[in-house]
C-alpha atoms as a PDB file:
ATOM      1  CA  UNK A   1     -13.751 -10.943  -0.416  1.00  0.00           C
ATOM      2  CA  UNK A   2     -15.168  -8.465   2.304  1.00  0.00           C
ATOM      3  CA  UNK A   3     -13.259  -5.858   3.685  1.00  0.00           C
ATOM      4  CA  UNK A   4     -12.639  -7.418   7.348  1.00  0.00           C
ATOM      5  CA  UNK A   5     -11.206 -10.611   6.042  1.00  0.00           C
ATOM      6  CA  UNK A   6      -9.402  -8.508   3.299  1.00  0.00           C
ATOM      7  CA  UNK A   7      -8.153  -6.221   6.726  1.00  0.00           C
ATOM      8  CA  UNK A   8      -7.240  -9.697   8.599  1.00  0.00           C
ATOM      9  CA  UNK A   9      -5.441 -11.404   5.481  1.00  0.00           C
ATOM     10  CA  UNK A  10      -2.803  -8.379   4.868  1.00  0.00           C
ATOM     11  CA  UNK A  11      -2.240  -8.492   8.504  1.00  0.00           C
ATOM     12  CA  UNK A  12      -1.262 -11.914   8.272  1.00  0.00           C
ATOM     13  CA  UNK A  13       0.766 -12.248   5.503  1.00  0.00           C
ATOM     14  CA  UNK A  14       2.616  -9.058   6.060  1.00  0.00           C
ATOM     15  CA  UNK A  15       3.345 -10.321   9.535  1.00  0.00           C
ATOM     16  CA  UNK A  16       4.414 -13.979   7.718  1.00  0.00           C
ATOM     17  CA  UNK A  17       6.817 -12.048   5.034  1.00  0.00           C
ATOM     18  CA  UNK A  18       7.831  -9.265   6.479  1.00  0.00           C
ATOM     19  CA  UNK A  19      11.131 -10.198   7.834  1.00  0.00           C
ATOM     20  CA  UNK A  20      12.121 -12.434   4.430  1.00  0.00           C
ATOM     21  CA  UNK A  21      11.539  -9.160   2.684  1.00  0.00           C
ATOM     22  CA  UNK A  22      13.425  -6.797   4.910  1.00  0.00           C
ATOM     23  CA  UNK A  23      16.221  -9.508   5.338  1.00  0.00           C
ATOM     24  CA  UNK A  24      16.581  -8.660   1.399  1.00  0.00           C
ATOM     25  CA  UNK A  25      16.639  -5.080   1.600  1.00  0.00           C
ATOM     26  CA  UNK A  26      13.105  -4.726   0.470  1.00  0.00           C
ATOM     27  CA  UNK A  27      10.070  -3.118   2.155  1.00  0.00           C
ATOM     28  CA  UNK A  28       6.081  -4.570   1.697  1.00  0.00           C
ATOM     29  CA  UNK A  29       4.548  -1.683   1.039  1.00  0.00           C
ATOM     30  CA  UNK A  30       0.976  -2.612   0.081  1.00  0.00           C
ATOM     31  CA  UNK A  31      -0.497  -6.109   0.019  1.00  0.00           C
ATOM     32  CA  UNK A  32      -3.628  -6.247  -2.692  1.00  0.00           C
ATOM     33  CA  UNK A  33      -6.045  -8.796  -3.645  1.00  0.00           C
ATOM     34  CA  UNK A  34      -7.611  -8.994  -7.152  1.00  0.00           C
ATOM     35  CA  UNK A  35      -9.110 -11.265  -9.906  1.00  0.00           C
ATOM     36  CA  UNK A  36      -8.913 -12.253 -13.581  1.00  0.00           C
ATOM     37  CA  UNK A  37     -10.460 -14.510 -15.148  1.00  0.00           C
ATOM     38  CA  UNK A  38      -7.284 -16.812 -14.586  1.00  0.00           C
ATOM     39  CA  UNK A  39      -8.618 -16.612 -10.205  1.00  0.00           C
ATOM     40  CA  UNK A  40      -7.212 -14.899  -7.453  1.00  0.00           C
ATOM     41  CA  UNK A  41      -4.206 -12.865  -7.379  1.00  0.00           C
ATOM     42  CA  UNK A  42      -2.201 -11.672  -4.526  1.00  0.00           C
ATOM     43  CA  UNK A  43      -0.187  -8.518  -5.112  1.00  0.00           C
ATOM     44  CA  UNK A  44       3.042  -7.616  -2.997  1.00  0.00           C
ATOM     45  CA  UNK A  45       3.994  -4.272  -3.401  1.00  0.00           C
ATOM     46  CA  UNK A  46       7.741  -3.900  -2.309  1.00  0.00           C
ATOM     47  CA  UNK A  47      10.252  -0.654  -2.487  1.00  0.00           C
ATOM     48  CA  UNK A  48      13.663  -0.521  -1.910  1.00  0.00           C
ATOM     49  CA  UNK A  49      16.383   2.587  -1.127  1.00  0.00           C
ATOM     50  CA  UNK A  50      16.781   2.225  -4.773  1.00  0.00           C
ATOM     51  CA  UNK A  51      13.928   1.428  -6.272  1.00  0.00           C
ATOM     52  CA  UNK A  52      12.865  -2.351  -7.280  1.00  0.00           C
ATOM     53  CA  UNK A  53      13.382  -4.124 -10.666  1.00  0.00           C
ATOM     54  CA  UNK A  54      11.633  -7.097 -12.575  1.00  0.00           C
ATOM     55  CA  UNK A  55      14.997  -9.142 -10.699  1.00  0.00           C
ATOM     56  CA  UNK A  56      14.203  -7.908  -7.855  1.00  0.00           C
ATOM     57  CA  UNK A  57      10.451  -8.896  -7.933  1.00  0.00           C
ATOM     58  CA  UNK A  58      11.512 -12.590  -9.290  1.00  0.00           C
ATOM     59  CA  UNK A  59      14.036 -12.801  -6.070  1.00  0.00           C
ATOM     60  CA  UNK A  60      10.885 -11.853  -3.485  1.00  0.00           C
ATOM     61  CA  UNK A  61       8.926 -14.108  -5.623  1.00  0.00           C
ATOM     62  CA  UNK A  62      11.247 -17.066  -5.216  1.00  0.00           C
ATOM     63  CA  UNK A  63      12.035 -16.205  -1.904  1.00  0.00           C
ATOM     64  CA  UNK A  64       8.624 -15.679  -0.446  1.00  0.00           C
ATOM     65  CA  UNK A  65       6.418 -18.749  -2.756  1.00  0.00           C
ATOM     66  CA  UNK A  66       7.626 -21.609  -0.052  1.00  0.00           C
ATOM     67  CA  UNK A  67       6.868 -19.470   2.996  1.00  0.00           C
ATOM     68  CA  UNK A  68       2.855 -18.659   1.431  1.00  0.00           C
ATOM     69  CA  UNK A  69       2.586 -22.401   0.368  1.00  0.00           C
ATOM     70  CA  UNK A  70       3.682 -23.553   3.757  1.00  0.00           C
ATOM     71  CA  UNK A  71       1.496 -21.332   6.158  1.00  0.00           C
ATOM     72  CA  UNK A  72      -1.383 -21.327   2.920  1.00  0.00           C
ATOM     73  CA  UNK A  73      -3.432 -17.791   4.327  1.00  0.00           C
ATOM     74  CA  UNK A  74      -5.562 -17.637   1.163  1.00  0.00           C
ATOM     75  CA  UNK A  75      -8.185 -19.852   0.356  1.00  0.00           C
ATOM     76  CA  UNK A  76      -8.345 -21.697  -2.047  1.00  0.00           C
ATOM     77  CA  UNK A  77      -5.537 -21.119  -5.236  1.00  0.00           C
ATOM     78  CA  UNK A  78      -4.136 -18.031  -6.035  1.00  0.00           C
ATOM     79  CA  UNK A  79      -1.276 -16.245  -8.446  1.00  0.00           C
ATOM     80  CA  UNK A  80       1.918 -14.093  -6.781  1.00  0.00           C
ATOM     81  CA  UNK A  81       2.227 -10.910  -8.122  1.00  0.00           C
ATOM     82  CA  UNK A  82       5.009  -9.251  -6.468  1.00  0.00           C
ATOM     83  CA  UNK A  83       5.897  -5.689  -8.422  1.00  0.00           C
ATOM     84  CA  UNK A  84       7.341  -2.176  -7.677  1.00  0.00           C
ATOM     85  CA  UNK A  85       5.072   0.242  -6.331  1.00  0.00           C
ATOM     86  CA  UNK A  86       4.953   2.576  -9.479  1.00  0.00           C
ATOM     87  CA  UNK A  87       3.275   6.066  -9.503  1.00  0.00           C
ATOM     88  CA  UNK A  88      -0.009   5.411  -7.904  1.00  0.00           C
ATOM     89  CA  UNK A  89       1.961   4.438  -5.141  1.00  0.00           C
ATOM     90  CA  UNK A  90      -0.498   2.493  -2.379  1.00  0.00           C
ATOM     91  CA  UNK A  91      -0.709   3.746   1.065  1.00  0.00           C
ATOM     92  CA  UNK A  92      -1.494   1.363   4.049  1.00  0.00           C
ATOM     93  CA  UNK A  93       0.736   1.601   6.581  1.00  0.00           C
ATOM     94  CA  UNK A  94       0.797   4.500   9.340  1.00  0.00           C
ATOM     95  CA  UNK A  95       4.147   4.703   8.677  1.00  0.00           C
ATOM     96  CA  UNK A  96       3.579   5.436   4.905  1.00  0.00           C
ATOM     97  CA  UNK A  97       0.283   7.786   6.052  1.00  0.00           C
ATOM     98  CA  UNK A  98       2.504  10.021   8.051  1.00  0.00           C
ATOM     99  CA  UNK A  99       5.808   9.927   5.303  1.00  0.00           C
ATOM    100  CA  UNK A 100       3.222  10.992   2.217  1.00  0.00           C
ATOM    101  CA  UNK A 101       1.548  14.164   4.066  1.00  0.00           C
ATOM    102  CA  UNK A 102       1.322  17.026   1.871  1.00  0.00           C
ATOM    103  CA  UNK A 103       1.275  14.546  -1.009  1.00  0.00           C
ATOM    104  CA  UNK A 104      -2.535  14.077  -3.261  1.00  0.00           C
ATOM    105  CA  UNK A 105      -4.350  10.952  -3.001  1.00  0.00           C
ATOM    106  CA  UNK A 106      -7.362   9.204  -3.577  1.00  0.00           C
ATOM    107  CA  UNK A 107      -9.180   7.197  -1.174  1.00  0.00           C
ATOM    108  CA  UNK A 108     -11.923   4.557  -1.922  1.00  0.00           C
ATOM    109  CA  UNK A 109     -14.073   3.691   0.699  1.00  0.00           C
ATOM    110  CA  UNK A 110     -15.503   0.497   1.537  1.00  0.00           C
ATOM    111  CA  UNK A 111     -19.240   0.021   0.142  1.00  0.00           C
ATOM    112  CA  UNK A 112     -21.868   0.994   2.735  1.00  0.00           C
ATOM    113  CA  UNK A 113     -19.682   3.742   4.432  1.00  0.00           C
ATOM    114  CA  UNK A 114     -21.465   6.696   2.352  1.00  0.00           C
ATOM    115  CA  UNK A 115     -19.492   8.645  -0.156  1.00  0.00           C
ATOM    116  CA  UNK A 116     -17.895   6.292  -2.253  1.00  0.00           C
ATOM    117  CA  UNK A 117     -14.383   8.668  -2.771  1.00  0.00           C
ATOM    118  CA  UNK A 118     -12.379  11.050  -2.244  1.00  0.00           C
ATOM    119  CA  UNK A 119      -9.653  12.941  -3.434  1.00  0.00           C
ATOM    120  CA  UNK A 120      -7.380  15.216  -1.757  1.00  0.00           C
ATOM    121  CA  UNK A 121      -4.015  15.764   0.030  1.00  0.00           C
ATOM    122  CA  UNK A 122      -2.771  13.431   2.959  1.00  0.00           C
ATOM    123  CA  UNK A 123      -2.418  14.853   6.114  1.00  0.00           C
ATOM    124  CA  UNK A 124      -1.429  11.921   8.365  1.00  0.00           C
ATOM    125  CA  UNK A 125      -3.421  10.272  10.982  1.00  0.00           C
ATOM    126  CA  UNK A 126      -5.457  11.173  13.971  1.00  0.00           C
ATOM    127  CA  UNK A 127      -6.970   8.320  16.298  1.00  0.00           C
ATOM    128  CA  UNK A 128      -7.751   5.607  13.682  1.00  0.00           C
ATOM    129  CA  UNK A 129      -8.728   7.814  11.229  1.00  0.00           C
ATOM    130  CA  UNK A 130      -6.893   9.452   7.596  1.00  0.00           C
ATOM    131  CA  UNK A 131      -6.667  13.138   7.845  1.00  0.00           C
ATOM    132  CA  UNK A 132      -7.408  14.165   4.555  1.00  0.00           C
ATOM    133  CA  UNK A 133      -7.767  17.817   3.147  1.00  0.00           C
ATOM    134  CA  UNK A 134     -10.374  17.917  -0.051  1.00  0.00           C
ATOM    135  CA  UNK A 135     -10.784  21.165  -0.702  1.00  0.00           C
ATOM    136  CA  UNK A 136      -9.426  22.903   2.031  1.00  0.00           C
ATOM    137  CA  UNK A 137     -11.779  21.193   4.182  1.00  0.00           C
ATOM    138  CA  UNK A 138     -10.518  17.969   6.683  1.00  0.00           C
ATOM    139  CA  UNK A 139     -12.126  14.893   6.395  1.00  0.00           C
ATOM    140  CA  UNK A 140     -11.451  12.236   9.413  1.00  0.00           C
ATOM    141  CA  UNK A 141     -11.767   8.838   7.279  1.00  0.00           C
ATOM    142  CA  UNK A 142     -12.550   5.596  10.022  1.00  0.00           C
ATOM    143  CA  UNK A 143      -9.379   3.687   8.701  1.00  0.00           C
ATOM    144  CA  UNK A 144     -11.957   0.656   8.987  1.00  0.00           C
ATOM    145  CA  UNK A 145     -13.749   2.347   6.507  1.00  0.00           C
ATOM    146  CA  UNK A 146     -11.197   2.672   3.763  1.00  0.00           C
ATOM    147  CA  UNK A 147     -10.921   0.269   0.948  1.00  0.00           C
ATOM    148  CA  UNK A 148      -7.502   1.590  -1.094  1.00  0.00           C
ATOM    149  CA  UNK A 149      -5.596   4.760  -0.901  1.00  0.00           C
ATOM    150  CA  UNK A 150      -3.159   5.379  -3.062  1.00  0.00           C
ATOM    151  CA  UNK A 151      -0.890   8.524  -3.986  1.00  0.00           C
ATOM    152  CA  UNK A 152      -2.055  10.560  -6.717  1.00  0.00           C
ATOM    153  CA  UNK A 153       1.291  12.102  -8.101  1.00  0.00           C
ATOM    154  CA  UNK A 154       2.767  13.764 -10.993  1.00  0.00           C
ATOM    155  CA  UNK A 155       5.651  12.444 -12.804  1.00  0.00           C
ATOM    156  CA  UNK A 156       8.048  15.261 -11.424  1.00  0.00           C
ATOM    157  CA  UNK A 157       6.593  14.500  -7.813  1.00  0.00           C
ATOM    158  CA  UNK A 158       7.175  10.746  -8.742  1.00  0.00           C
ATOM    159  CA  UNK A 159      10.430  11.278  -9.693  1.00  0.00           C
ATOM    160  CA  UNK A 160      11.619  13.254  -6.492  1.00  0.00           C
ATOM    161  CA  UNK A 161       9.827  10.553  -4.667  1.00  0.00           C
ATOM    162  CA  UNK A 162      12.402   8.218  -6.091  1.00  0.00           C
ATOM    163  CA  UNK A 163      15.132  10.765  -5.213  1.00  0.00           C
ATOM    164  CA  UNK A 164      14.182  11.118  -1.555  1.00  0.00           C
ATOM    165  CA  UNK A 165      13.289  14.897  -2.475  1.00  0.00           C
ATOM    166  CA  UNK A 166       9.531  14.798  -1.172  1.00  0.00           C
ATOM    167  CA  UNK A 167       8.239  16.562   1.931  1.00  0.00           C
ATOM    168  CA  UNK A 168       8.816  14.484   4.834  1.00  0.00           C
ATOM    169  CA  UNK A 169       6.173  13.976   7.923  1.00  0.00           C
ATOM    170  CA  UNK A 170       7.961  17.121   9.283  1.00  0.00           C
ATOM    171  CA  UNK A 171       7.102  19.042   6.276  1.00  0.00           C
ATOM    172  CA  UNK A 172      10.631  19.631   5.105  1.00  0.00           C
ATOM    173  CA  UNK A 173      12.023  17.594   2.452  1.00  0.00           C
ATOM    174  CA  UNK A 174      14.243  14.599   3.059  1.00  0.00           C
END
């Protein structure tokens, strides 16, 4: 699946499960697309105020199924995944790009855009692109560019994530 329709699908079925989601106290953090040798799978990453459990991924999974069989964004057939967002914590909303800054990451472009990745620490957005310091250097990053980005934590900065202890977009923690 190229990037554009990859771009165009999230868009869509963010926009279609959004509001079932929120209405359960959840947040879509990342939507993925993969393979196995079982097909295609659709990942839903969701988060909660305190945290998400496998009951809580089997109520978005019940809850969301009729609404992606109904409107059917994916060709052709597919497996739900719908899990927690775990330590490598993906990053695709400009909401998310401005929360995580001061926070490592790693960023995998999209083939053809030169360099292939990068690693370094978020520091939001400016015009469309990722600010990103590698090595004390910015790098502007054409979000249209940019295949994943997720956070590259610790388990003590994973853990304060979960408390709500992290630096905010401010720089001050929350």
């Amino acid at each position: 699946m190229d990037h554009d329709l990859r771009h165009r699908l999230r868009s869509e079925i963010r926009s279609l499960l959004s509001t079932t989601v929120e209405h359960m106290g959840f947040e879509i953090v990342a939507i993925e697309f993969g393979s196995d040798r079982r097909g295609t799978i659709l990942r839903l990453y969701i988060d909660g105020p305190h945290g998400v459990g496998i009951r809580d991924c089997k109520r978005v999974t019940h809850a969301v199924s009729p609404e992606l069989d109904a409107s059917d964004p994916l060709p052709g057939a597919y497996q739900l995944e719908v899990s927690s967002p775990g330590i490598e914590r993906p990053v695709q909303t400009s909401r998310d790009f401005m929360r995580f800054r001061g926070l490592r990451a790693k960023v995998r472009m999209v083939p053809g855009s030169g360099r292939k990745r990068y690693s370094g620490v978020l520091d939001g957005l400016d015009d469309g692109a990722v600010r990103l310091l590698v090595g004390g250097e910015l790098q502007l990053l054409p979000h249209t560019s940019i295949d994943r980005v997720h956070l590259d934590l610790d388990l003590d900065e994973f853990q304060r994530l979960g408390e709500g202890k992290l630096p905010s977009a401010e720089g001050e923690a929350s």
